[in-house]
Protein backbone atom coordinates (compact mmCIF):
# COMPACT_ATOMS: atom_id res chain seq x y z
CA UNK A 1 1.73 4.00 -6.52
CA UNK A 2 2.23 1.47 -3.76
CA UNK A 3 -0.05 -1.00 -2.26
CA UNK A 4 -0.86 1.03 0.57
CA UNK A 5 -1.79 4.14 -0.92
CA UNK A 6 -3.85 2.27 -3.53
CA UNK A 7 -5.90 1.10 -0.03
CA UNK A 8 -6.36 4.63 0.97
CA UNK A 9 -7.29 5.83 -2.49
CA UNK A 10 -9.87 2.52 -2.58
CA UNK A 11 -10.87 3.56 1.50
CA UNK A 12 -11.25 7.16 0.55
CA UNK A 13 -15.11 7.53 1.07
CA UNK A 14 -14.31 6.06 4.33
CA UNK A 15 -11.82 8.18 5.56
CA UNK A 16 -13.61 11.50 4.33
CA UNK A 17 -17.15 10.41 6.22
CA UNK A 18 -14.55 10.11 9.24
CA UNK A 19 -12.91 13.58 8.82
CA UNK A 20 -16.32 15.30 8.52
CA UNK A 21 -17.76 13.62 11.48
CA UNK A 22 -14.89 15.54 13.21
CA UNK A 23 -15.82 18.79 11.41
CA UNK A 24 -17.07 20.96 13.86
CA UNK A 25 -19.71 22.11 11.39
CA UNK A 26 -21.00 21.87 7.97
CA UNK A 27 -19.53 25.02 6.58
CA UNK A 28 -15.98 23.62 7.51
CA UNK A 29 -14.74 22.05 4.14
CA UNK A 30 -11.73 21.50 4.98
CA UNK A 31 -9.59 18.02 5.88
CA UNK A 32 -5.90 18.42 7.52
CA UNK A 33 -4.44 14.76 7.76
CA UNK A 34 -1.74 14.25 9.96
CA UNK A 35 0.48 11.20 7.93
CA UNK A 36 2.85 9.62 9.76
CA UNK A 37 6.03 8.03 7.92
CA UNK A 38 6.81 5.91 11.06
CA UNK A 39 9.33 3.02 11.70
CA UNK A 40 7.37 -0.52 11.88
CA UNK A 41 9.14 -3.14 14.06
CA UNK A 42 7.90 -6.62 15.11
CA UNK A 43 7.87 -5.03 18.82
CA UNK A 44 3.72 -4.04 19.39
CA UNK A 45 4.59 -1.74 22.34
CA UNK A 46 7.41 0.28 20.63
CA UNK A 47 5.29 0.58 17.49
CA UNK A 48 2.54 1.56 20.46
CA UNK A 49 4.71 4.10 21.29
CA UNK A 50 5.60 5.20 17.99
CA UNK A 51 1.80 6.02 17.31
CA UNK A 52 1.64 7.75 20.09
CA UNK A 53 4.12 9.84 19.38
CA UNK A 54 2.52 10.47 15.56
CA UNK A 55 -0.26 11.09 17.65
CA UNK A 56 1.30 14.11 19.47
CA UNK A 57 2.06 15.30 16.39
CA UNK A 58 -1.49 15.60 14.95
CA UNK A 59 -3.01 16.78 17.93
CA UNK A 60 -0.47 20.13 17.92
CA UNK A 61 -1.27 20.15 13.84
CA UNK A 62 -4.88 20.37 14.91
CA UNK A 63 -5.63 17.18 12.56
CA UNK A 64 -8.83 16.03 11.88
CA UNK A 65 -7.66 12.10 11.34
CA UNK A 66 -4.08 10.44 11.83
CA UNK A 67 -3.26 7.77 8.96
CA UNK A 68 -0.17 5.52 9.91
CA UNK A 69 1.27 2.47 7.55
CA UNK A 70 0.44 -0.99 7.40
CA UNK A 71 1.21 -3.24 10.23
CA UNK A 72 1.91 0.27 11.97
CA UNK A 73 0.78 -1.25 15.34
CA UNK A 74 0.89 -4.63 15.21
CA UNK A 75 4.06 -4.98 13.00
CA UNK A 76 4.18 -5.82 9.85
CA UNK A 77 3.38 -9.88 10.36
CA UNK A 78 0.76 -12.46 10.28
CA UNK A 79 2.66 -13.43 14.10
CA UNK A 80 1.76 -11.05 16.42
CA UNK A 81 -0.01 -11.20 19.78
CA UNK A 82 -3.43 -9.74 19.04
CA UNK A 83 -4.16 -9.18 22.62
CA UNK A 84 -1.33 -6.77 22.75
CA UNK A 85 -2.66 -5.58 19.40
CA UNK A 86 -5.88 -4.70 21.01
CA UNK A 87 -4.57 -3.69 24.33
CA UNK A 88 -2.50 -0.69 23.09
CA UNK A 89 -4.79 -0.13 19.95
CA UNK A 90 -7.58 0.72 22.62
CA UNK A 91 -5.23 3.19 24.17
CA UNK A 92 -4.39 4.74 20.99
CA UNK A 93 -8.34 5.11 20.36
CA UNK A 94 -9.30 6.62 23.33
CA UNK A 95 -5.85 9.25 23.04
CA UNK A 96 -7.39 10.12 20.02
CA UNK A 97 -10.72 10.37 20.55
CA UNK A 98 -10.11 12.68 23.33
CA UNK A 99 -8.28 14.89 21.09
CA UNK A 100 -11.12 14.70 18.29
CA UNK A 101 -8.47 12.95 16.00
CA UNK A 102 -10.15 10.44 13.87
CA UNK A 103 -7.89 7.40 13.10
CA UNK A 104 -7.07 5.37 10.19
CA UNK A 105 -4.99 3.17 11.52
CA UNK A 106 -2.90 0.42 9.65
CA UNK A 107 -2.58 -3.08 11.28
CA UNK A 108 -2.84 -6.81 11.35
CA UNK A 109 -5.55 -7.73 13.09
CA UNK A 110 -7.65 -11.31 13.40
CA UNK A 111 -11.56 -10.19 12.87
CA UNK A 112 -13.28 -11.80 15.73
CA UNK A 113 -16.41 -12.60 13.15
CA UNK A 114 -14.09 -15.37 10.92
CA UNK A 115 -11.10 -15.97 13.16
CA UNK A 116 -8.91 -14.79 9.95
CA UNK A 117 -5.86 -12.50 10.17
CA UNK A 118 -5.82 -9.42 7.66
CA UNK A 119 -3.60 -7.07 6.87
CA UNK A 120 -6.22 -4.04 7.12
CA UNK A 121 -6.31 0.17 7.65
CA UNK A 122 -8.76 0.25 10.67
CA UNK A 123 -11.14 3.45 11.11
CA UNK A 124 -12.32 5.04 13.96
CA UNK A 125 -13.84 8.64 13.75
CA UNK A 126 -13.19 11.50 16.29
CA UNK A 127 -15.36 10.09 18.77
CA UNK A 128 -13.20 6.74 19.14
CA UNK A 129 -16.48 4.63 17.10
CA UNK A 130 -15.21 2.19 15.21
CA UNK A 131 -16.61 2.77 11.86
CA UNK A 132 -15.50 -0.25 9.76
CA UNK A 133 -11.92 -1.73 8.36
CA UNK A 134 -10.48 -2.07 4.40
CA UNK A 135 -8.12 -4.86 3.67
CA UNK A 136 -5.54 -5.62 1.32
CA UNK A 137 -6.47 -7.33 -0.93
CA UNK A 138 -3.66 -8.01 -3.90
CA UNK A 139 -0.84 -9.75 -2.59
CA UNK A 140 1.96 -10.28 -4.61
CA UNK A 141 3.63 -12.61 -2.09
CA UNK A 142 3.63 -15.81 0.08
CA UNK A 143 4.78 -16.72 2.86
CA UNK A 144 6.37 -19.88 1.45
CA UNK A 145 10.17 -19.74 0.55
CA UNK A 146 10.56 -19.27 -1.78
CA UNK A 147 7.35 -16.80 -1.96
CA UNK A 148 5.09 -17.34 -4.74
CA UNK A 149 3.52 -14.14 -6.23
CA UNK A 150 -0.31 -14.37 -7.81
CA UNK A 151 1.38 -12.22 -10.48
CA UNK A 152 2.91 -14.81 -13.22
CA UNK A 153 2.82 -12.79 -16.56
CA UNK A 154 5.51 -10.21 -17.01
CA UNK A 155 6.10 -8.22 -19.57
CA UNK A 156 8.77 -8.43 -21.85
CA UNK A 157 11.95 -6.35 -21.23
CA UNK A 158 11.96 -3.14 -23.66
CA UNK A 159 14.47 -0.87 -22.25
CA UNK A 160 18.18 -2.55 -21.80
CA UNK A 161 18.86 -6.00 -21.00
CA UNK A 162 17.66 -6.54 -17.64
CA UNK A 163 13.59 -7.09 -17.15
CA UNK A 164 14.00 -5.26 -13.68
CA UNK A 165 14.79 -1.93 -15.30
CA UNK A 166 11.54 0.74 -14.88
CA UNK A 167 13.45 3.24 -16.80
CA UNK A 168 14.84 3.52 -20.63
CA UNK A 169 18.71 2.70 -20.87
CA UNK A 170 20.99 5.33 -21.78
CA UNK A 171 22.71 4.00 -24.48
């Protein structure tokens, strides 16, 4: 399971309370999510674009909440112009919200509260409130170079002679 869809999974309770405030009433159990597998480039306005065009997508589908990737908007960097971020991401809110499409939206973003810069799904439900934001929160990277993982235990290699193998050796 990758990082990102252990967010989701962790942001679940979230993302439901969003998809049944678009519910148009309480005998409606079900959720369609619109997931978009989109290109993420360092450009915010392409990626903009790109969003928008995920966006089309769901609206047609008649989804209840669009989930991109990380850094889906603002690219996938701790560099990034956050006006531009917030520019276009208020674009993409009020799209949505027009079309009843809640949003969980995958960014970088600096949290005007602490000044800090997090890698983070944003949520919005169908009527374009902002209902709250999940970071992530195991990195196994730096940005030093070389980058220094938190992970510094591995296990010892079992299958074949290389420890990057995830799968038994033939032989």
């Amino acid at each position: 399971m990758t990082g990102f869809a252990k967010i989701i999974l962790s942001a679940l309770p979230t993302v439901l309370a969003l998809a049944l405030s678009a519910s148009s009433t309480q005998a409606d159990q079900t959720l369609k999510v619109a997931v978009a597998q989109i290109p993420v480039k360092q450009d915010i306005a392409e990626n903009a674009a790109t969003i928008h065009r995920a966006l089309d997508v769901a609206i047609r589908d008649k989804a209840d909440i669009l989930l991109t990737p990380e850094g889906s908007l603002s690219g996938y960097t701790p560099k990034f112009d956050q006006a531009e971020t917030v520019k276009h991401l208020a674009a993409i809110v009020k799209r949505a919200s027009g079309a009843r499409v809640a949003l969980a939206l995958g960014t970088c973003f600096t949290e005007p509260d602490d000044k800090k810069c997090y890698n983070e799904i944003r949520f919005y439900d169908a009527n374009g409130n902002f209902a709250g934001f999940h970071t992530k929160t195991l990195l196994c990277g730096s940005l030093t170079v070389p980058s220094k993982g938190e992970i510094t235990i591995t296990a010892p290699a079992r299958y074949g002679r290389s420890k990057s193998r995830a799968s038994p050796s033939a032989a």
